[in-house]
Every structure is written in structure tokens, then in C-alpha cells.
C-alpha atoms as a PDB file:
ATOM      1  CA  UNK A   1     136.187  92.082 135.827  1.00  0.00           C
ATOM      2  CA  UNK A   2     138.008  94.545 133.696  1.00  0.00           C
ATOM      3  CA  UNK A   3     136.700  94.711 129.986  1.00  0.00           C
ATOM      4  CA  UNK A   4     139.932  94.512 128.579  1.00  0.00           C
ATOM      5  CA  UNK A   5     139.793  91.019 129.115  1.00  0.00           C
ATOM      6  CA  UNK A   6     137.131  89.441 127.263  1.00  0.00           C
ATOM      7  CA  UNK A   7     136.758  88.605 124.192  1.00  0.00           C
ATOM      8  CA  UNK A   8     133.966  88.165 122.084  1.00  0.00           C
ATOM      9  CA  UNK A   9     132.042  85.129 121.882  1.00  0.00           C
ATOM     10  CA  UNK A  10     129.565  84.954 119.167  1.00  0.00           C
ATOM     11  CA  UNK A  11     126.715  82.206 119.553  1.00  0.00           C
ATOM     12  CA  UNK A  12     126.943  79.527 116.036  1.00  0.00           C
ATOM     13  CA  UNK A  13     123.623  79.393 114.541  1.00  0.00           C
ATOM     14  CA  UNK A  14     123.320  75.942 112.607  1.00  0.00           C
ATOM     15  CA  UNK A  15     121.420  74.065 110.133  1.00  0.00           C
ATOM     16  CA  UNK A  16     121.995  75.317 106.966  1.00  0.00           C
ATOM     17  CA  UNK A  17     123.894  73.164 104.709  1.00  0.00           C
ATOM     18  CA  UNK A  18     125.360  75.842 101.910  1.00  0.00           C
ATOM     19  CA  UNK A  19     126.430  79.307 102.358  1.00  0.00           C
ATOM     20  CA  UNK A  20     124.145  81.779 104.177  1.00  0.00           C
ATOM     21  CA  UNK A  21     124.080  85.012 101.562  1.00  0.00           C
ATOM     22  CA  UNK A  22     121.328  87.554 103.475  1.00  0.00           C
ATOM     23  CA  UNK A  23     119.303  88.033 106.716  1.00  0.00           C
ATOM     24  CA  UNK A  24     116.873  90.552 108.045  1.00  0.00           C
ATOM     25  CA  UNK A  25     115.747  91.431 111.431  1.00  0.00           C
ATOM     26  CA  UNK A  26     112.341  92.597 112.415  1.00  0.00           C
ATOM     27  CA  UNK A  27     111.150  95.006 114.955  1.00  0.00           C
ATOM     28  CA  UNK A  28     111.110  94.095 118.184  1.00  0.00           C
ATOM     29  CA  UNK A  29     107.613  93.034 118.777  1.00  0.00           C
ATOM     30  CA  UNK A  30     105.360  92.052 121.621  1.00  0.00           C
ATOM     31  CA  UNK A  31     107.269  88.438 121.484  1.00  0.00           C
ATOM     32  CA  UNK A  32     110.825  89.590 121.837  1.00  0.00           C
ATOM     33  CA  UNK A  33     112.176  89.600 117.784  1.00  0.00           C
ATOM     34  CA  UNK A  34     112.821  87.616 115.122  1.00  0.00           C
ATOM     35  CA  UNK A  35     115.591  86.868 112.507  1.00  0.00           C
ATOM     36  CA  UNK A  36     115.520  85.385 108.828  1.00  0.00           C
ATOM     37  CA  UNK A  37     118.163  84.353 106.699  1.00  0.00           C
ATOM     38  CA  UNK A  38     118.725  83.141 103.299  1.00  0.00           C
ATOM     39  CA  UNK A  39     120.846  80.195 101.863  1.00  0.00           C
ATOM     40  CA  UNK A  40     121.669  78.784  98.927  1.00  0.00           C
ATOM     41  CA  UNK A  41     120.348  74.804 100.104  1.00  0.00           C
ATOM     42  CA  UNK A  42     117.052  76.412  99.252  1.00  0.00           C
ATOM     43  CA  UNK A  43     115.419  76.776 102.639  1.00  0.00           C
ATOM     44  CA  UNK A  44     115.021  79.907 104.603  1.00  0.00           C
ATOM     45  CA  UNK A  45     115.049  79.869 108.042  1.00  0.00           C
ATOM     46  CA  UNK A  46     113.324  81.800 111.390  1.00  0.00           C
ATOM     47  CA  UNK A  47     114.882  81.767 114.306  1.00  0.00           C
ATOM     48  CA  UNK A  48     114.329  83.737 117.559  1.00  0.00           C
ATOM     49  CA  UNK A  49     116.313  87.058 117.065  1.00  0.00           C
ATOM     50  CA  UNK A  50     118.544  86.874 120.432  1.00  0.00           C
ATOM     51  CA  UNK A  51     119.251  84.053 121.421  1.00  0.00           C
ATOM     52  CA  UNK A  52     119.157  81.965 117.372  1.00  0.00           C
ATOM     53  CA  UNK A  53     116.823  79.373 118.807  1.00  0.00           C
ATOM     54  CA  UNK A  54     115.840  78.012 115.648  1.00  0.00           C
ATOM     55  CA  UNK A  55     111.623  78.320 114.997  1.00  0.00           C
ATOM     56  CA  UNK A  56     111.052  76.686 111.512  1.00  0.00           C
ATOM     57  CA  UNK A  57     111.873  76.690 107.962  1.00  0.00           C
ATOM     58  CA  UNK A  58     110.032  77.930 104.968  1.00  0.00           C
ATOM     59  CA  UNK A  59     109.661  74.994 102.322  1.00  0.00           C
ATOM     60  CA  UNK A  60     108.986  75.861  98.677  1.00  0.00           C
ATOM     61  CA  UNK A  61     112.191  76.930  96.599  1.00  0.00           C
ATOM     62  CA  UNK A  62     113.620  74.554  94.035  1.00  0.00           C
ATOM     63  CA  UNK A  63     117.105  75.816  93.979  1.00  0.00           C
ATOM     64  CA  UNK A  64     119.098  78.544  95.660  1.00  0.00           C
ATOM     65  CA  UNK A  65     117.663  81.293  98.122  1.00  0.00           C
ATOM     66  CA  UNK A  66     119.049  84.684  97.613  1.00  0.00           C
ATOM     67  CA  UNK A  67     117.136  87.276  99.770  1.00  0.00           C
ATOM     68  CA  UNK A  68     114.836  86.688 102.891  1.00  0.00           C
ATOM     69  CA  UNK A  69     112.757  89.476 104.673  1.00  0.00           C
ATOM     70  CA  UNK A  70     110.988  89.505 107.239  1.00  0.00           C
ATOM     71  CA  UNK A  71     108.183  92.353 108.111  1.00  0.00           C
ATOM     72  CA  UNK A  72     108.898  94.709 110.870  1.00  0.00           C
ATOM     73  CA  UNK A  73     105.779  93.291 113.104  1.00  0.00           C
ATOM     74  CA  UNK A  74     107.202  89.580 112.102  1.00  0.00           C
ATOM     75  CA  UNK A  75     103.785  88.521 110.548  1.00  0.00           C
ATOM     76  CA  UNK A  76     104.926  88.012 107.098  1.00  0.00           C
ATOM     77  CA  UNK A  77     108.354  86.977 105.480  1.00  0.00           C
ATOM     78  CA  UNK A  78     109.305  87.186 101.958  1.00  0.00           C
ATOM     79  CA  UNK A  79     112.107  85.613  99.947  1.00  0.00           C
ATOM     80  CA  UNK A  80     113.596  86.054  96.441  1.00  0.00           C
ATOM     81  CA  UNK A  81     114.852  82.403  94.854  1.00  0.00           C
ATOM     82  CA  UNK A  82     116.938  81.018  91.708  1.00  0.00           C
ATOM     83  CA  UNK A  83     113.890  79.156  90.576  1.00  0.00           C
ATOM     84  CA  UNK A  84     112.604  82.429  89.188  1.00  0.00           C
ATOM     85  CA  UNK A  85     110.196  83.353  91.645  1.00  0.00           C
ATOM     86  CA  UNK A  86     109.583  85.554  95.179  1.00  0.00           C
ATOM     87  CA  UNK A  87     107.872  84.432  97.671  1.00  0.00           C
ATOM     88  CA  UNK A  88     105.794  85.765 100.312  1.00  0.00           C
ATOM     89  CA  UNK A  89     104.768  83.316 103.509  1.00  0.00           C
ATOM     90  CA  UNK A  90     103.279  83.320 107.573  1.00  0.00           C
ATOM     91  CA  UNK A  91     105.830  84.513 108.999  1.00  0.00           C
ATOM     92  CA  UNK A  92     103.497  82.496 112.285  1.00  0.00           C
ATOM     93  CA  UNK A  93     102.474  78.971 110.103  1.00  0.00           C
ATOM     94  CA  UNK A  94     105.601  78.895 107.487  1.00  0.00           C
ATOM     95  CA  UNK A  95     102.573  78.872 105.569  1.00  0.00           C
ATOM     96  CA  UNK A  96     103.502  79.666 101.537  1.00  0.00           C
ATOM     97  CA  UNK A  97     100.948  82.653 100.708  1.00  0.00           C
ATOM     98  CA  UNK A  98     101.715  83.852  97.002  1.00  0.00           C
ATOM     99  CA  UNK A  99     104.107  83.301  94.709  1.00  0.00           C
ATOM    100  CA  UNK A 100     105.705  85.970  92.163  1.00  0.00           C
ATOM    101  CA  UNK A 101     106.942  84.692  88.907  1.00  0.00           C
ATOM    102  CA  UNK A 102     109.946  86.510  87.228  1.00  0.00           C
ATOM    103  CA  UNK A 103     111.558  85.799  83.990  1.00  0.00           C
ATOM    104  CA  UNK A 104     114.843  85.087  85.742  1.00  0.00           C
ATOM    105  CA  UNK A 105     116.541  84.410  89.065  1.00  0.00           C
ATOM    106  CA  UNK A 106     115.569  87.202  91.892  1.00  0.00           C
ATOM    107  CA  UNK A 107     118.174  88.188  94.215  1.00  0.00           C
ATOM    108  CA  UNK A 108     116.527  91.090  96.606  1.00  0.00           C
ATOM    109  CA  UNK A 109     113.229  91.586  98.554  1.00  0.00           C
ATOM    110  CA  UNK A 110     112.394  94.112 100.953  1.00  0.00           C
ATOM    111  CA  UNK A 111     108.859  95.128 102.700  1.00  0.00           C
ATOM    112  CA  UNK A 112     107.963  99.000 102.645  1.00  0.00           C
ATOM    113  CA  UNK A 113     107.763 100.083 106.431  1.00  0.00           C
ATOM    114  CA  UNK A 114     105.471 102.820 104.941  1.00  0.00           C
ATOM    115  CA  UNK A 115     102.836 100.995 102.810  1.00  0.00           C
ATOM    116  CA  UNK A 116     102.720  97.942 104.536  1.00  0.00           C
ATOM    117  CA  UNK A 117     100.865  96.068 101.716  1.00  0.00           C
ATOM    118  CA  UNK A 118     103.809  96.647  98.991  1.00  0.00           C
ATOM    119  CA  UNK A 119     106.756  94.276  98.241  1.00  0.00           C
ATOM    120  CA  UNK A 120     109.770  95.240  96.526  1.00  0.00           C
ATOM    121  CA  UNK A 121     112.370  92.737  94.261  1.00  0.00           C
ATOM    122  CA  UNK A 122     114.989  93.298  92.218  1.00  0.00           C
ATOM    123  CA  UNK A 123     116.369  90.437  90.062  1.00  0.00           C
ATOM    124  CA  UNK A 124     118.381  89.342  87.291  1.00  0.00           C
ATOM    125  CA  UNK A 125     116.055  90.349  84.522  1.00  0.00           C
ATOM    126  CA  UNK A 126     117.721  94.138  85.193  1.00  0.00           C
ATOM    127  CA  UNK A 127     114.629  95.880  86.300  1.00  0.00           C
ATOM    128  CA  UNK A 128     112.859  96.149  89.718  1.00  0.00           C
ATOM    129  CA  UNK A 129     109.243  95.715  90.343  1.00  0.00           C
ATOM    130  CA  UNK A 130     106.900  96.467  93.607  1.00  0.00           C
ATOM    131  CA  UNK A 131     103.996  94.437  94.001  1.00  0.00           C
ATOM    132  CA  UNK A 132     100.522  94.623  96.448  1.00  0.00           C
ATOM    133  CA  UNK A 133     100.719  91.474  98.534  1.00  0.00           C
ATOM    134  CA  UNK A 134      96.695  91.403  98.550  1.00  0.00           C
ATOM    135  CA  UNK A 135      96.467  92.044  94.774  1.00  0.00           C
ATOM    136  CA  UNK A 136      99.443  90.134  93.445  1.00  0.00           C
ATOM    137  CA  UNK A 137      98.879  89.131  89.720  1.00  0.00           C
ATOM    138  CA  UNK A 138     100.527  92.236  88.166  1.00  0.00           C
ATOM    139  CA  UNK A 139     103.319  94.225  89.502  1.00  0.00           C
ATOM    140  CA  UNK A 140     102.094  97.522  90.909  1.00  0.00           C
ATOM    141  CA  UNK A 141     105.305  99.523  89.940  1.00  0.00           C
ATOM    142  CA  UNK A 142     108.326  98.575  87.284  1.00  0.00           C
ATOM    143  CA  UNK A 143     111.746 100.313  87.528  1.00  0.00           C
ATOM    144  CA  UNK A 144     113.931 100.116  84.554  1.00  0.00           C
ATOM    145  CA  UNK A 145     117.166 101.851  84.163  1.00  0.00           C
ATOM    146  CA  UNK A 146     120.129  99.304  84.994  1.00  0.00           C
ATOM    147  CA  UNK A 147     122.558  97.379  82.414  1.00  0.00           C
ATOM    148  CA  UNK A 148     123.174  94.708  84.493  1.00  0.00           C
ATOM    149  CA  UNK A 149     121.539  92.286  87.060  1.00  0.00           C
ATOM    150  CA  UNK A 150     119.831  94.011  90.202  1.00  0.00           C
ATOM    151  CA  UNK A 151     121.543  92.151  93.556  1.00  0.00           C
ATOM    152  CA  UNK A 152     119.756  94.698  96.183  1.00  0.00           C
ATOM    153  CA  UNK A 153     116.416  96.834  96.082  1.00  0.00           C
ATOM    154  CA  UNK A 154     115.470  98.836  99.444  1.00  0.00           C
ATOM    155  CA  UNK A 155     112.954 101.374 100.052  1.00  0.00           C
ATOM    156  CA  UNK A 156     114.355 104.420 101.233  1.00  0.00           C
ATOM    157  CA  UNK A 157     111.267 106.289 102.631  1.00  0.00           C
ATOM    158  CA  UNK A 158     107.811 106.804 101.277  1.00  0.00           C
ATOM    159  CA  UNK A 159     108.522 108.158  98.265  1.00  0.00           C
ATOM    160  CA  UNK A 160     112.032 106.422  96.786  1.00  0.00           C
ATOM    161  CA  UNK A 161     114.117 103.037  96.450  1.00  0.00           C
ATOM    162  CA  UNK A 162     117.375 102.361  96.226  1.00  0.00           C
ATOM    163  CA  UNK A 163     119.332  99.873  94.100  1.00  0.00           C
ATOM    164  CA  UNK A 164     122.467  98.225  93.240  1.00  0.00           C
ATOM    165  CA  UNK A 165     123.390  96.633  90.080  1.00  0.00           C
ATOM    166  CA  UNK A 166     126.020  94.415  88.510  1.00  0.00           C
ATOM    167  CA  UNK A 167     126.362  97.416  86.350  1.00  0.00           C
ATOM    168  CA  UNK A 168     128.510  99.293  88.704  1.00  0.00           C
ATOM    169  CA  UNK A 169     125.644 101.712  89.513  1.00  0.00           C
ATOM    170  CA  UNK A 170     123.563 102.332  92.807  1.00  0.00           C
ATOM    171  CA  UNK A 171     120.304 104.093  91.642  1.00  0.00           C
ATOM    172  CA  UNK A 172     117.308 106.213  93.782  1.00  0.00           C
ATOM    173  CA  UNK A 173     113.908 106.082  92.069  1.00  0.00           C
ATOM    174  CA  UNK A 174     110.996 108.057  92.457  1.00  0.00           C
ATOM    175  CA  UNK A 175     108.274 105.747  93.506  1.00  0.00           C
ATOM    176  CA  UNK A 176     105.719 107.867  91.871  1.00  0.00           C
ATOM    177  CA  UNK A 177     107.003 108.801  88.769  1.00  0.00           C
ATOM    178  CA  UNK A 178     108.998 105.417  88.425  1.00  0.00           C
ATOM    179  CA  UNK A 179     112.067 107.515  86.894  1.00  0.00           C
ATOM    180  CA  UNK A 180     115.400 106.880  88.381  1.00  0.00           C
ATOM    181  CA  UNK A 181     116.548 110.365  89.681  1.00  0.00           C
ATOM    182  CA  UNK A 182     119.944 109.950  90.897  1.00  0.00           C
ATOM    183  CA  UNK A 183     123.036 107.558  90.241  1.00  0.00           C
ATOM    184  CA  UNK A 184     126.158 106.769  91.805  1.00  0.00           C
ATOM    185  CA  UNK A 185     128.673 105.321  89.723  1.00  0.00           C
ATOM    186  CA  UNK A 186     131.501 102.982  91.116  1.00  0.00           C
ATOM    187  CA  UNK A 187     134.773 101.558  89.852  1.00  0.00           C
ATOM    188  CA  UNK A 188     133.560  98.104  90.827  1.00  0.00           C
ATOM    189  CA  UNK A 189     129.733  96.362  90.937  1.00  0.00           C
ATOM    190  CA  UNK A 190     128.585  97.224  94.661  1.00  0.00           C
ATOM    191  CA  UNK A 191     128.085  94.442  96.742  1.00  0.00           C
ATOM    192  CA  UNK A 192     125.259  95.663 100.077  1.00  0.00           C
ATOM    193  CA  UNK A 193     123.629  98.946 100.443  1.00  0.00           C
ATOM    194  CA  UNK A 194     121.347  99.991 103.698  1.00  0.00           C
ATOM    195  CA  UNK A 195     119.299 102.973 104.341  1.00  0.00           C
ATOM    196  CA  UNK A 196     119.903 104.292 108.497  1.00  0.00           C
ATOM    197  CA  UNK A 197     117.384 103.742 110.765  1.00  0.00           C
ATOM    198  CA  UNK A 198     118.332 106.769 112.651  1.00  0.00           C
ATOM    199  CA  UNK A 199     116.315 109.596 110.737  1.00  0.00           C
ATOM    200  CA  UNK A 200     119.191 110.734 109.023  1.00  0.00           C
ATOM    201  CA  UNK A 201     118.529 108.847 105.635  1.00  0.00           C
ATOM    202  CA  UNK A 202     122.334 107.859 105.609  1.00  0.00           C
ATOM    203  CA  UNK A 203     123.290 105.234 102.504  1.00  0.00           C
ATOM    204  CA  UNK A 204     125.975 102.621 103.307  1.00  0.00           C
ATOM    205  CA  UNK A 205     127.780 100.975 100.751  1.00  0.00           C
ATOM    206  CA  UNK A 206     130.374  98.218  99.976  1.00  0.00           C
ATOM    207  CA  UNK A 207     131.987  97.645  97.152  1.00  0.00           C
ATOM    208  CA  UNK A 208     135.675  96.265  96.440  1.00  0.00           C
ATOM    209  CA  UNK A 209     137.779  97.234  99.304  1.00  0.00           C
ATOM    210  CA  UNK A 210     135.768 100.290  99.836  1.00  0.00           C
ATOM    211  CA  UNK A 211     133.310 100.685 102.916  1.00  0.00           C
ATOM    212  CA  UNK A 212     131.456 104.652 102.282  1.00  0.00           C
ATOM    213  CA  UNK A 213     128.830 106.328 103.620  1.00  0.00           C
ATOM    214  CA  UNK A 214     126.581 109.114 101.325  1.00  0.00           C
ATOM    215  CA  UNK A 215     123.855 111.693 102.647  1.00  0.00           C
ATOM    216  CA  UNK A 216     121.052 109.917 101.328  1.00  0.00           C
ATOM    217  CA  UNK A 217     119.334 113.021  99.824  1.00  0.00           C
ATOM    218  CA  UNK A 218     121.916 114.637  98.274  1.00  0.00           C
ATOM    219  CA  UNK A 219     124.390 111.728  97.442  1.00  0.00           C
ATOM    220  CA  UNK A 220     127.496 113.533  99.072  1.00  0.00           C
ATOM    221  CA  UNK A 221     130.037 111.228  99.855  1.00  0.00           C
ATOM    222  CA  UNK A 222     130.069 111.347 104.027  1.00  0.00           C
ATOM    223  CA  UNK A 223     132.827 109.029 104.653  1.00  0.00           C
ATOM    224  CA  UNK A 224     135.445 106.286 102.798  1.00  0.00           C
ATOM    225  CA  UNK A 225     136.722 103.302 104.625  1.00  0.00           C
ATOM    226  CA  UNK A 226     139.509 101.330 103.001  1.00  0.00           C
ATOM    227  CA  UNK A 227     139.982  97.720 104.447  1.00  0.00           C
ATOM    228  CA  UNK A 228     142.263  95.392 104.158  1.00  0.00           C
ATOM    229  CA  UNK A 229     140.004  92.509 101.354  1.00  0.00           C
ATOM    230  CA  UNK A 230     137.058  92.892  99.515  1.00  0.00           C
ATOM    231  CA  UNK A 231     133.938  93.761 101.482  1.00  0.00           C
ATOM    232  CA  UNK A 232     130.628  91.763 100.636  1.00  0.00           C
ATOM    233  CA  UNK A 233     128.517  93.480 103.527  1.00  0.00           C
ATOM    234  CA  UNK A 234     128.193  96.371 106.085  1.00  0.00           C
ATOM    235  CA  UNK A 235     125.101  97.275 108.699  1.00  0.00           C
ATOM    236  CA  UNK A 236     124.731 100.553 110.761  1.00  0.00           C
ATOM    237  CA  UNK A 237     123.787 100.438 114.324  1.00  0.00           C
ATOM    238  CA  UNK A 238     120.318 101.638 114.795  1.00  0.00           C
ATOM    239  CA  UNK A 239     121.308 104.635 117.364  1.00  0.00           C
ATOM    240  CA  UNK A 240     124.829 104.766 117.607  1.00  0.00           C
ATOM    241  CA  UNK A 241     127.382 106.339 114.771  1.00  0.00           C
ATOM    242  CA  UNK A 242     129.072 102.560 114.135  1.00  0.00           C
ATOM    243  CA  UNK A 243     129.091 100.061 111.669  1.00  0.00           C
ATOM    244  CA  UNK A 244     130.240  96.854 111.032  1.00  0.00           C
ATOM    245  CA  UNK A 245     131.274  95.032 107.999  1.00  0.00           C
ATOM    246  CA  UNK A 246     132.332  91.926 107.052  1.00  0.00           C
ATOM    247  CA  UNK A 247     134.162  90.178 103.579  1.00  0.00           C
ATOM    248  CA  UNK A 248     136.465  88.105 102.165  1.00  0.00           C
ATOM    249  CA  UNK A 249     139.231  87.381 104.955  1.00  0.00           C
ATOM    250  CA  UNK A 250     136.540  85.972 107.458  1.00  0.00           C
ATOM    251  CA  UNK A 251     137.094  88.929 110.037  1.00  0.00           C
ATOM    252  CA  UNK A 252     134.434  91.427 110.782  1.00  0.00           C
ATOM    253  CA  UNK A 253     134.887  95.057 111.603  1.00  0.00           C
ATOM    254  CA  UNK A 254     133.302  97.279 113.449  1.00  0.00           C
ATOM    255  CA  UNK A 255     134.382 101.291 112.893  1.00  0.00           C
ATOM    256  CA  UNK A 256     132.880 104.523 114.496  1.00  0.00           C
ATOM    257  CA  UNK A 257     132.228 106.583 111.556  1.00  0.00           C
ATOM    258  CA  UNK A 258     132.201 109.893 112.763  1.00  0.00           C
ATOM    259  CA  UNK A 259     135.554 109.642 113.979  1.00  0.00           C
ATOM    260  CA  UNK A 260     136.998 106.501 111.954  1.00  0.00           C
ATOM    261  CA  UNK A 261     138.352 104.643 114.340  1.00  0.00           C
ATOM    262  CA  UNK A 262     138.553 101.313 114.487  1.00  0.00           C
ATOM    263  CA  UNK A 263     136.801  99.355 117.850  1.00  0.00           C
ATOM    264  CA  UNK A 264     136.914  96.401 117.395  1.00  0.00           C
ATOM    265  CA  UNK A 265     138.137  93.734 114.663  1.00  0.00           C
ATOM    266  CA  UNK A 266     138.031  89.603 115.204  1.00  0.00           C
ATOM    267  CA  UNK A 267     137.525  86.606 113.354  1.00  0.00           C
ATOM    268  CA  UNK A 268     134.913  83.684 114.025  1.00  0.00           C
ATOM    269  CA  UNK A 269     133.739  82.320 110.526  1.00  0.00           C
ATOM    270  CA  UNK A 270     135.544  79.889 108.629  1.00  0.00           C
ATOM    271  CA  UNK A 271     134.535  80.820 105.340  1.00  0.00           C
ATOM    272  CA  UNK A 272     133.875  84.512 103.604  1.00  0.00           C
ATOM    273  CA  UNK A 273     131.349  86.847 105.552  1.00  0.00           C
ATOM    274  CA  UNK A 274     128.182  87.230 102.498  1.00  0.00           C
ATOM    275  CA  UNK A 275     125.958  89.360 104.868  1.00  0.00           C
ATOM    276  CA  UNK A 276     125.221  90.925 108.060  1.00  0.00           C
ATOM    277  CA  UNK A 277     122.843  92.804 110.003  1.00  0.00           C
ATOM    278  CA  UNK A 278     121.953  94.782 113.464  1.00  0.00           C
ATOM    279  CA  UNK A 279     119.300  93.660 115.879  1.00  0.00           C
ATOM    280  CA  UNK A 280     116.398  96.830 116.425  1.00  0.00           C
ATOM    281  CA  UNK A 281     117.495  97.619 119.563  1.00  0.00           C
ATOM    282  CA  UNK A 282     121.501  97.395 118.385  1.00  0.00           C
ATOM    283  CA  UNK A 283     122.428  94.998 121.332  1.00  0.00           C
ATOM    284  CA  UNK A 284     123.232  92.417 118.838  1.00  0.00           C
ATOM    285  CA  UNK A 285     124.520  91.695 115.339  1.00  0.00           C
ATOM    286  CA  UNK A 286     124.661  88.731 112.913  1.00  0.00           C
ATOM    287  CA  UNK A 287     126.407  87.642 110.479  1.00  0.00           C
ATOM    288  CA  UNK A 288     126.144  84.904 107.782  1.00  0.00           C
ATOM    289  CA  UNK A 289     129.095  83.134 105.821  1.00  0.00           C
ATOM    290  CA  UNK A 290     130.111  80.546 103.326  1.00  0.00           C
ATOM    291  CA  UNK A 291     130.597  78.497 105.930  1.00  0.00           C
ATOM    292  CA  UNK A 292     127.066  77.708 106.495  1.00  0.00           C
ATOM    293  CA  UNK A 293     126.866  79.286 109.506  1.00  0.00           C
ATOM    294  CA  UNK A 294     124.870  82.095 110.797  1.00  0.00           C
ATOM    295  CA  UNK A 295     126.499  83.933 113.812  1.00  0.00           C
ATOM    296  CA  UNK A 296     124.964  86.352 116.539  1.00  0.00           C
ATOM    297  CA  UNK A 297     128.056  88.983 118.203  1.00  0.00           C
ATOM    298  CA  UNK A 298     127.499  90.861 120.988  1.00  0.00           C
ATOM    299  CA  UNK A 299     127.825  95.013 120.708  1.00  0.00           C
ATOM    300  CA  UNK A 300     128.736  95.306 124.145  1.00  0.00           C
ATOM    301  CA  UNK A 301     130.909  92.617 125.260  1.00  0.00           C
ATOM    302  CA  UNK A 302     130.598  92.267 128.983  1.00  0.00           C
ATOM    303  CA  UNK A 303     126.821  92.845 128.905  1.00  0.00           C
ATOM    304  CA  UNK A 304     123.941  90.367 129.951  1.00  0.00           C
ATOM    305  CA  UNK A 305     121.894  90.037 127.095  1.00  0.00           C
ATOM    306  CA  UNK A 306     120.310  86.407 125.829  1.00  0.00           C
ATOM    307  CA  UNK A 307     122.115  83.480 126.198  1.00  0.00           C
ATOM    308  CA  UNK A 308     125.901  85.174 126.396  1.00  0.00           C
ATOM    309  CA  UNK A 309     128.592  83.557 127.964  1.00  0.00           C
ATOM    310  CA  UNK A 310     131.832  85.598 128.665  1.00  0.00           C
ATOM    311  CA  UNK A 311     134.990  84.078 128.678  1.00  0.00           C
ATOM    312  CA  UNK A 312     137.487  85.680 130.983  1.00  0.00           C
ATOM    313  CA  UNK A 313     141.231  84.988 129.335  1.00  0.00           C
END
């Protein structure tokens, strides 16, 4: 069968009721691997990473979900909510373990691959905090430094995070120190960063129309990508030099930034695309929309991977 005739066929992932605004893969574990998502009805979801066979839900928000996590080895999730508070549960139970209060709505979490005990959120009240899952009371780190409500906090490596702000800033801080030692100002509040997995420490950002990629140690701009609508979300393939991205005309993207050409570009949600993410071992990516949905595409159409069905037209 020549690949020039199939098309992609993403699998639908229900059961949310409201728009699905982040996910997270982990590693791929001993288990296969495993993928989380956010949603504003309130309740985060697990579901088996390539296939979307739903596993359970994590019960304990009052109000909107805005970030989900899940660590690499799948043991523990985390999840930021409007109701003021992050949350860290058994990843295995759905089991609620702690809960962090903040003094308004929290929109980010991420797990440090590196110290495997910290937990990282950024919220509305403008600054981000890390905090010691076994030793929660008190934040273990505070970050100030942005005007305007944090939407995304990553680690970077051992030593720095990486944030983006209402403000129209993306910040690095040293972890150590706590001071912010570089900044990136934009025309227009960013809406996704992501660190690469490949070594290289390469930053991906969207904001407006704009799709760029920066050397993540020196903050040169790499690359610029204009598309055709506003861009909520963009994810690097863990090996190879692609991305895809996804925004406000339903369609998703996929470039190969070394060489900026376009490979592949398609619709499938019915609503704008809020978020989007690649498997570990890059074989599949999802995406999650205002339409409720979550969605899992295939890199390689043609390939036999999960529960794919090809559709020769």
C-alpha cells in the first residue's frame, strides 16, 4: 500500500465533559506508559498512554483543573486547580496524598526529573514556588519576578526553571539563588513553553501566531514559525528535529525545524486545540481541545502501533 494514501486517523479519547487545557506523558515504564490530562469539569484523568484506554479519575477539585502531571516512573501525579490549591495523588490508587494551598487559582505543575522529591507550580498569585512532596507544609523555594499571572512553570535541568507569564515575559531562574537570570520579552503573553528531551536544552514557544525555538542556554532565537491563527500549544519529538502545534483553527501542524518544512497539516477536533504533547518513545502524540476531547495521532502513519486502524482512500 503506497503511503500517499492514508490518512491519519487519530483515536477520540472521551469522558470529559468541558474543555481539555493540558496533558503530560510519563516515561515509558515497565507497564507500557501512561497519559494525564487536565479539564476544566474538575476531574483529571489517567488513561493508558497508547492506546487511551481510560484507567481512573482523580476526585478532589472543586472547580476547574488547569495543569496535570504525571511523574516519569507513573507513581505519582500532580495537578494545579481553580479552587486555589495543587494537588499531589497515587498515580496507582487515585489516592489524594497532599494538598498545597495557594492564595489564588494555580495553573502549572511539573515534577523535577532530577530531584525526584520536588514539585514545581506556578499560579495566579504571580510568583512560583517548589515544594518537597515528603515535607509539604512550607514551600521549599519562592520565585518572584513576574507582573502578571504565571500559566506555565518547567524545570529546565538541575539547576533552573522556566516560566511564562501573562506579563508577556518567559523567565529562567536559578534554582539556587532563586534570582531570575534571564528574560525573554514578547509582543503578546506566551501561551506553552517545553524544554527538549533530546540533550540539547532547546526552548519551544507559542505565542500569537508565532511558533519559535531558542537555545536554551543562551536564549538565541533558533527558529520563527508563522502560522496561519493563534497558536495555544507546540511539543517537540523526543529524537527527531519536528514539532507539532496546534491553536485556534482546530488543525494541527507538524513542521521539521531544521529545515522548515511543513509535513504534515490536518484537522480532527471540533473545537480550538488548548494543548498537546509527544509520547517518550515519539510514536505517538496527543492532543486536547475545547471540544472535550482528548485525541492520540499517529507520527508515522502506516505503522502498527496500539490500536491503529488505517484507512486506505
Amino acid at each position: 500500500m503506497s503511503t500517499t494514501t492514508l490518512r491519519q486517523v487519530p483515536i477520540t479519547c472521551n469522558g470529559h465533559t468541558r474543555p481539555v487545557v493540558d496533558l503530560r506523558f510519563s516515561d515509558v515504564t515497565k507497564y507500557s506508559y501512561f497519559l494525564i490530562s487536565a479539564c476544566k469539569d474538575g476531574i483529571p484523568m489517567l488513561r493508558e498512554g497508547d492506546t487511551g484506554d481510560w484507567i481512573g479519575s482523580f476526585i478532589g477539585h472543586k472547580g476547574a483543573v488547569w495543569g496535570a502531571t504525571i511523574s516519569g516512573n507513573a507513581e505519582l501525579a500532580a495537578t494545579a486547580g481553580s479552587d486555589f490549591t495543587a494537588k499531589l495523588w497515587d498515580a496507582n490508587t487515585g489516592a489524594e496524598l497532599q494538598t498545597f494551598e495557594h492564595k489564588h487559582i494555580v495553573r502549572s505543575v511539573d515534577f523535577s526529573t532530577i530531584n525526584k522529591e520536588w514539585l514545581l507550580t506556578g499560579s495566579n498569585e504571580k510568583v512560583i514556588k517548589i515544594y518537597d512532596v515528603t515535607a509539604p507544609a512550607e514551600p521549599v523555594k519562592v520565585f518572584n519576578g513576574h507582573t502578571g499571572a504565571v500559566k506555565k512553570a518547567i524545570f529546565m535541568d538541575a539547576k533552573r526553571i522556566c516560566t511564562a507569564s501573562d506579563d508577556k515575559t518567559i523567565k529562567i531562574f536559578d534554582i539556587d539563588s532563586g534570582n531570575c537570570v534571564s528574560t525573554i520579552d514578547l509582543p503578546s503573553p506566551p501561551n506553552s513553553i517545553e524544554i527538549s528531551r533530546d540533550n540539547q536544552a532547546s526552548l519551544l514557544i507559542t505565542y500569537g501566531k508565532k511558533v519559535e525555538i531558542y537555545d536554551g542556554n543562551t536564549l538565541n532565537k533558533l527558529q520563527s514559525f508563522e502560522m496561519p491563527c493563534e497558536m495555544n500549544t507546540a511539543t517537540f519529538h523526543p529524537t527527531a528535529r519536528e514539532f507539532v502545534c496546534g491553536g485556534l483553527d482546530f488543525r494541527i501542524y507538524k513542521y521539521n525545524f531544521e529545515t522548515g518544512v511543513e509535513l504534515e497539516s490536518y484537522k480532527g477536533h471540533f473545537g480550538p486545540i488548548h494543548c498537546m504533547s509527544y509520547s517518550p518513545d515519539g510514536e505517538v502524540y496527543a492532543s486536547g481541545s475545547e471540544d472535550g476531547t482528548l485525541r492520540l495521532w499517529q507520527n508515522t502513519v502506516g505503522s502498527t502501533y496500539g490500536l491503529w486502524e488505517m484507512v486506505d482512500v
